[in-house]
PDB file of N, CA and C in Angstrom:
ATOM      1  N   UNK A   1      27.411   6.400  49.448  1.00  0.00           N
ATOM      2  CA  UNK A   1      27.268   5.304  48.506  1.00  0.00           C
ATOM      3  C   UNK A   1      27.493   5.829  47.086  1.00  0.00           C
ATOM      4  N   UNK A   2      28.020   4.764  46.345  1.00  0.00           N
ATOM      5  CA  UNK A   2      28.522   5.603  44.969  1.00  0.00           C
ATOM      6  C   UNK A   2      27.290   4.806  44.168  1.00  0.00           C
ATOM      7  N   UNK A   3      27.095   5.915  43.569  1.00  0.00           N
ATOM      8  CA  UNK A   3      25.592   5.470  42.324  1.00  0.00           C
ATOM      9  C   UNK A   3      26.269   5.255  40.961  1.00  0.00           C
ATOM     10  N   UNK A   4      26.801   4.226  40.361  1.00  0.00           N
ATOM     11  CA  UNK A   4      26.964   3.986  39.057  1.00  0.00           C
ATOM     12  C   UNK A   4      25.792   4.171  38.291  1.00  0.00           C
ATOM     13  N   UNK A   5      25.799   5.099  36.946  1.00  0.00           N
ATOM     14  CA  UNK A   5      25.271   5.273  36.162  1.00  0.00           C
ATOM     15  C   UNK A   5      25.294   4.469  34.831  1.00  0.00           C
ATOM     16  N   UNK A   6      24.551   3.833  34.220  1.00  0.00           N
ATOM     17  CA  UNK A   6      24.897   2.986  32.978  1.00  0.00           C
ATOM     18  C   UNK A   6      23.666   3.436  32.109  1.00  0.00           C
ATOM     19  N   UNK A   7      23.684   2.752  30.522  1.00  0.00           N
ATOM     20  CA  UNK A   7      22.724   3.105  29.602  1.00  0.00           C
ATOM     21  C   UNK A   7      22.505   1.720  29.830  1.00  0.00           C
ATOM     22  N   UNK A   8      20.619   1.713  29.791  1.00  0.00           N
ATOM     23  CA  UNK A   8      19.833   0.634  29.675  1.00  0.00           C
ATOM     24  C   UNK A   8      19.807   0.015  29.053  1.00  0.00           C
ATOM     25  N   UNK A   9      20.042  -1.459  28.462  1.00  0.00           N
ATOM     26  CA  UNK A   9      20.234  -2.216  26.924  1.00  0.00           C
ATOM     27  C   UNK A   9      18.659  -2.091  26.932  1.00  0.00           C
ATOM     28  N   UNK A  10      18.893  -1.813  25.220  1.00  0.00           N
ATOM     29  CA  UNK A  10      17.244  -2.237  24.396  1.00  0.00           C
ATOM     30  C   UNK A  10      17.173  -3.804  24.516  1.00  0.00           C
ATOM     31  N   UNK A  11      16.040  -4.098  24.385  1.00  0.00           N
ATOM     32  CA  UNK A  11      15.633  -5.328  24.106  1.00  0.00           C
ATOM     33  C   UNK A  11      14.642  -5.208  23.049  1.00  0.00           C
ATOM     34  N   UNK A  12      14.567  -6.036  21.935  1.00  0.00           N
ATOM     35  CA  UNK A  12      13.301  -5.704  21.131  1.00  0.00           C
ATOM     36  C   UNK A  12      12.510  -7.508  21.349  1.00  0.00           C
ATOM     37  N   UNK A  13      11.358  -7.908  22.023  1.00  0.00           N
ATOM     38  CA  UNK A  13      10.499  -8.453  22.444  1.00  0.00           C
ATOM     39  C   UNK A  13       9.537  -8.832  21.438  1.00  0.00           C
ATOM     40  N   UNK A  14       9.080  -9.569  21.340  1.00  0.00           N
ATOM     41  CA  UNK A  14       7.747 -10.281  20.755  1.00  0.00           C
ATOM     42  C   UNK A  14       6.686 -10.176  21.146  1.00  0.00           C
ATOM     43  N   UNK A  15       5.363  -9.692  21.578  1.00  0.00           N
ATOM     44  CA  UNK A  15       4.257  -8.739  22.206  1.00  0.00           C
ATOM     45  C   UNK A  15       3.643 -10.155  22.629  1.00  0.00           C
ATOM     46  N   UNK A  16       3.870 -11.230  22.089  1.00  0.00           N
ATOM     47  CA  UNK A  16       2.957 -12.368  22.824  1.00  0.00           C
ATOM     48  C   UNK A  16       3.789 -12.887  23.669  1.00  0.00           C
ATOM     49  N   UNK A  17       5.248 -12.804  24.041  1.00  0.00           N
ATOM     50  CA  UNK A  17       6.014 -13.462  24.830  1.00  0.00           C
ATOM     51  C   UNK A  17       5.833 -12.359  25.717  1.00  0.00           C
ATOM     52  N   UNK A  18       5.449 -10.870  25.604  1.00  0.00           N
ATOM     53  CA  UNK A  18       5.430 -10.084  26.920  1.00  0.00           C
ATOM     54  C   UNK A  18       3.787 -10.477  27.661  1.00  0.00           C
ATOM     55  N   UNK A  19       3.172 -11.060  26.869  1.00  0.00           N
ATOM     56  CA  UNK A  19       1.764 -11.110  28.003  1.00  0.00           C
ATOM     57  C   UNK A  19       0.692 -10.658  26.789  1.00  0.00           C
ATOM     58  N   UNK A  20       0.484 -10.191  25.849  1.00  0.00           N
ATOM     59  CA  UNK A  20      -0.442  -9.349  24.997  1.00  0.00           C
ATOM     60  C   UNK A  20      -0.967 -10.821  24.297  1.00  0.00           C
ATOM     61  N   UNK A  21      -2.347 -10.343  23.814  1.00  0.00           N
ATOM     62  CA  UNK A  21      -3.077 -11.585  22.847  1.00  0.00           C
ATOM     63  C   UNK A  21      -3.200 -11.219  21.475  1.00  0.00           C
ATOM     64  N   UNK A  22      -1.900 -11.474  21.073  1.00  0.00           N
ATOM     65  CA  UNK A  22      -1.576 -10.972  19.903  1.00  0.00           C
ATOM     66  C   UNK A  22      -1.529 -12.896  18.672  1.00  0.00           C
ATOM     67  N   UNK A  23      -1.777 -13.289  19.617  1.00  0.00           N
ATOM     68  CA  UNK A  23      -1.240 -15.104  19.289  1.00  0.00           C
ATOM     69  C   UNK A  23      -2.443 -15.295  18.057  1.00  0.00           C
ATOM     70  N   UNK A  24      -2.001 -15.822  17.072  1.00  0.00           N
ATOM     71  CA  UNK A  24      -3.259 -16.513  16.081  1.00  0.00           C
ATOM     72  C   UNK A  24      -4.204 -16.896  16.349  1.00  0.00           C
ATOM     73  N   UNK A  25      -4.071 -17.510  18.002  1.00  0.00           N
ATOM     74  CA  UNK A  25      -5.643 -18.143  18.734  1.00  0.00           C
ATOM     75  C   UNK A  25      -5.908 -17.470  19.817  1.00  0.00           C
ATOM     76  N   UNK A  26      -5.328 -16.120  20.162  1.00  0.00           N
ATOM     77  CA  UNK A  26      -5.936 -15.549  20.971  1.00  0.00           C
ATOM     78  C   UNK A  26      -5.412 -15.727  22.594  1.00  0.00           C
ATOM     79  N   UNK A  27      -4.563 -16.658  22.707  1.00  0.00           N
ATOM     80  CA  UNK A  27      -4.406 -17.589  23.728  1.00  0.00           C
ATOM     81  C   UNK A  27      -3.356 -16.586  24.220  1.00  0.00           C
ATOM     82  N   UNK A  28      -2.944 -16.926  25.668  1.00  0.00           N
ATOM     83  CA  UNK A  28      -2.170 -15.261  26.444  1.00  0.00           C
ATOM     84  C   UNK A  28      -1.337 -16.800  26.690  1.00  0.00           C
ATOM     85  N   UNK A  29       0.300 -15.867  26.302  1.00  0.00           N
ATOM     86  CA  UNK A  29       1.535 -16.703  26.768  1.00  0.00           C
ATOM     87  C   UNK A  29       2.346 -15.484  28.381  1.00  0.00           C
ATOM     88  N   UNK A  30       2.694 -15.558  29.116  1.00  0.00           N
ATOM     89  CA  UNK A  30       3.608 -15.062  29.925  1.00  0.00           C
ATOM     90  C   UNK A  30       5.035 -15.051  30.075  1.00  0.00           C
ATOM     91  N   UNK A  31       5.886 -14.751  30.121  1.00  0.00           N
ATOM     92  CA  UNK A  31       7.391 -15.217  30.564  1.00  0.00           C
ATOM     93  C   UNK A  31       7.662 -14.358  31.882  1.00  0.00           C
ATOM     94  N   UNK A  32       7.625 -14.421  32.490  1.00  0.00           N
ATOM     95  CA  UNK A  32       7.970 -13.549  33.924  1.00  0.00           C
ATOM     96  C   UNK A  32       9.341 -12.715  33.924  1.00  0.00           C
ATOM     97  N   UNK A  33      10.473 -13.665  33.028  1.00  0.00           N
ATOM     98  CA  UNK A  33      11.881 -13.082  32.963  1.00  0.00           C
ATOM     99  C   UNK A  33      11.460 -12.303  32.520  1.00  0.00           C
ATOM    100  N   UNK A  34      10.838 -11.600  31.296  1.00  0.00           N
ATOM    101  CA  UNK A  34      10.826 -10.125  31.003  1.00  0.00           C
ATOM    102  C   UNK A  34       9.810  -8.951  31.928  1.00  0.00           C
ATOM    103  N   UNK A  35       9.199  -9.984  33.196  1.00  0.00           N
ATOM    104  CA  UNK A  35       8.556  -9.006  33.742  1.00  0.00           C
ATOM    105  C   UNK A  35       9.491  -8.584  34.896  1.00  0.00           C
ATOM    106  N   UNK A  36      10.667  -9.199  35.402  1.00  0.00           N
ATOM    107  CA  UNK A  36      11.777  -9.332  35.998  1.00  0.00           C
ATOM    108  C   UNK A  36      12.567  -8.214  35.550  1.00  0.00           C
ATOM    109  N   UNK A  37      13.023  -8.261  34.090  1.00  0.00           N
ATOM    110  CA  UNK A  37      13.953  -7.731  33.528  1.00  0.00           C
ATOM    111  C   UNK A  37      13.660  -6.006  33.085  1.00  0.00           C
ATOM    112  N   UNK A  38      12.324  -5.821  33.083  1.00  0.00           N
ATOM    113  CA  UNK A  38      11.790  -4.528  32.960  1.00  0.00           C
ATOM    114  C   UNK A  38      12.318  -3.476  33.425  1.00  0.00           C
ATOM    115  N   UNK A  39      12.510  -3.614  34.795  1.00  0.00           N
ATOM    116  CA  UNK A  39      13.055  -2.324  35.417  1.00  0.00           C
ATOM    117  C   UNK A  39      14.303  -1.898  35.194  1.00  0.00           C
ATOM    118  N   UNK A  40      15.044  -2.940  34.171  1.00  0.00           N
ATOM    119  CA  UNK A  40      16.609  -2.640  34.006  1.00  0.00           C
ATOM    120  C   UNK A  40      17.060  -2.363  32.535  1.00  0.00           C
ATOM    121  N   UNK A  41      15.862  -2.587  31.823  1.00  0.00           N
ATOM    122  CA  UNK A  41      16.065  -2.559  30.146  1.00  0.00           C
ATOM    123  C   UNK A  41      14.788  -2.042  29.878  1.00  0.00           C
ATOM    124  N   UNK A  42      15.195  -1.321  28.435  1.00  0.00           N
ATOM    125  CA  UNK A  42      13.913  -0.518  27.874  1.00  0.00           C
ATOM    126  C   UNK A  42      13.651  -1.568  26.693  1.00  0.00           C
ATOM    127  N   UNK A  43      12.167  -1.873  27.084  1.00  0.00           N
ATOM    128  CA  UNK A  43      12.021  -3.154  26.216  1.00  0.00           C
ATOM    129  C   UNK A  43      10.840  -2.597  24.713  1.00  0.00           C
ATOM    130  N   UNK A  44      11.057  -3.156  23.743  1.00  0.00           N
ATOM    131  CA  UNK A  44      10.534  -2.573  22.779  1.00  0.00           C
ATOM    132  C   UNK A  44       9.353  -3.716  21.999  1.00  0.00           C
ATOM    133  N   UNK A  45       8.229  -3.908  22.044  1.00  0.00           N
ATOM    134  CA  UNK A  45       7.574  -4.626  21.490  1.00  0.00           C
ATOM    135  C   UNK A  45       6.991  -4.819  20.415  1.00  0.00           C
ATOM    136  N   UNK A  46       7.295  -5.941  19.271  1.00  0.00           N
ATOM    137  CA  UNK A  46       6.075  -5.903  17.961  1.00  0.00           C
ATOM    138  C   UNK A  46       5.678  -6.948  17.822  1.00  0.00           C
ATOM    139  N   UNK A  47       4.831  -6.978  17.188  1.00  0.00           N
ATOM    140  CA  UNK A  47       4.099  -8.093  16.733  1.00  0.00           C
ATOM    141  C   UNK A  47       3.884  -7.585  14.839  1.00  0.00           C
ATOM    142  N   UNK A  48       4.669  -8.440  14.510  1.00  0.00           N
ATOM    143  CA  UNK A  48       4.533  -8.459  12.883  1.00  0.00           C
ATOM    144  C   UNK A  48       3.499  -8.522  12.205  1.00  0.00           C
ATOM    145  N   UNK A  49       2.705  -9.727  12.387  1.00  0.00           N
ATOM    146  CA  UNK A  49       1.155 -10.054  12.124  1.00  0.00           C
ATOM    147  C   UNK A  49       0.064  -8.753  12.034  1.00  0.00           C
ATOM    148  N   UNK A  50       0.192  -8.629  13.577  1.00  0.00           N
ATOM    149  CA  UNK A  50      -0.636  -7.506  13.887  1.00  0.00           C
ATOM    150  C   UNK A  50      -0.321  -6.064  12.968  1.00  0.00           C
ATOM    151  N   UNK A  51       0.877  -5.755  13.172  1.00  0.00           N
ATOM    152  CA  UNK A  51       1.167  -4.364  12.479  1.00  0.00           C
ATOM    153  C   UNK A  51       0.821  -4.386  11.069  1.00  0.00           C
ATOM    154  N   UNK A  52       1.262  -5.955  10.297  1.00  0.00           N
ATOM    155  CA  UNK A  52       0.941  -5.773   8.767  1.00  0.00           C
ATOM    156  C   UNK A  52      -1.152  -6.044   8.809  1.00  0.00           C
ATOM    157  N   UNK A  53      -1.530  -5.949   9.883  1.00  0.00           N
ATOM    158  CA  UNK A  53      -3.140  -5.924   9.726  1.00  0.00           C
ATOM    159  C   UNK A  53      -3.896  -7.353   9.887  1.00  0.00           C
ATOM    160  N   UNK A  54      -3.074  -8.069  10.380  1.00  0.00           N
ATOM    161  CA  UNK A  54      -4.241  -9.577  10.258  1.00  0.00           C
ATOM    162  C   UNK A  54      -4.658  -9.695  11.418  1.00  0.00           C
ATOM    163  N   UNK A  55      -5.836 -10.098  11.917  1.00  0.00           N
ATOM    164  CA  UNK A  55      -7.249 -10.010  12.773  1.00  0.00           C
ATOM    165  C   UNK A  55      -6.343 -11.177  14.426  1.00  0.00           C
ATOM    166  N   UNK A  56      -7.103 -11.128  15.001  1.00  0.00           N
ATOM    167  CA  UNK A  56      -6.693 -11.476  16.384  1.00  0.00           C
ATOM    168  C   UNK A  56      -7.710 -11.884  17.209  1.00  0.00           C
ATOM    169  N   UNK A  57      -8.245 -13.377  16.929  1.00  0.00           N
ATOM    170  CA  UNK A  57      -7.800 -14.107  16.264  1.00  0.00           C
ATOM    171  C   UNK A  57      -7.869 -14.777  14.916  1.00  0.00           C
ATOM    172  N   UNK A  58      -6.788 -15.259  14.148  1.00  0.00           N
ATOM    173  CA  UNK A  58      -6.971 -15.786  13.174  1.00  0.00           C
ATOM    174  C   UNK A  58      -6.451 -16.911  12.378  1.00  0.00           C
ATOM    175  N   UNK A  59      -6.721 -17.759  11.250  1.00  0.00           N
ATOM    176  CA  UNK A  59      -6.348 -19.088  11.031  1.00  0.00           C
ATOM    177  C   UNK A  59      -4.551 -19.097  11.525  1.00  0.00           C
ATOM    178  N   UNK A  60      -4.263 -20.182  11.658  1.00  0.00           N
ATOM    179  CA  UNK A  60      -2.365 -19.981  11.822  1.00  0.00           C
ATOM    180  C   UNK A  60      -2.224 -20.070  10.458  1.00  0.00           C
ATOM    181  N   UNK A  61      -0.639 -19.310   9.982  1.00  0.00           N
ATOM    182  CA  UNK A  61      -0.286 -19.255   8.643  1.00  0.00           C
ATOM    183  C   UNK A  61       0.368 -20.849   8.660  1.00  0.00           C
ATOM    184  N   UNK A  62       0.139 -21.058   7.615  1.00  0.00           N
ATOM    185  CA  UNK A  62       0.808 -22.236   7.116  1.00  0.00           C
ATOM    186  C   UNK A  62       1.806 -22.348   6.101  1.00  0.00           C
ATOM    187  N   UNK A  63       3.133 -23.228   5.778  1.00  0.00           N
ATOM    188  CA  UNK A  63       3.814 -22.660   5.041  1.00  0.00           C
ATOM    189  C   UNK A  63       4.169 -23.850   3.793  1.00  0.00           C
ATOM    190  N   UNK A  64       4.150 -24.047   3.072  1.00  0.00           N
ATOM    191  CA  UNK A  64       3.914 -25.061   2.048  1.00  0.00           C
ATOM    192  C   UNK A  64       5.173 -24.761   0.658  1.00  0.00           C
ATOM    193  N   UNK A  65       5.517 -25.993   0.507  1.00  0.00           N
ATOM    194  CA  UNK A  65       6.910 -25.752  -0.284  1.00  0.00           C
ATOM    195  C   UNK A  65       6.910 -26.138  -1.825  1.00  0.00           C
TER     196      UNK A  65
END
């Protein structure tokens, strides 16, 4: 059997669409396609909120013009 070798595409992910309670209310979202897609791509996760330091959970931002 011939084994093709390939490079894994990155994916860069949203940490609440992978399963994490990273959400303003705490609330857990799932998508299964990326629990599907795991074994074939190196998936990279952030959460913006979180990294710049705001609490989990907390008010939703609101945006006013």
């Amino acid at each position: 059997m011939i084994q093709i070798k390939y490079n894994r595409p990155k994916i860069i992910l949203s940490r609440c669409l992978r399963g994490d309670k990273v959400r303003y209310n705490a609330e857990l979202l799932e998508n299964s396609l990326f629990i599907e897609l795991q074994p074939y791509v190196d998936l990279l996760t952030v959460c913006p909120e979180v990294q710049m330091g705001m609490p989990v959970p907390r008010p939703p931002i609101q945006i006013h013009q």
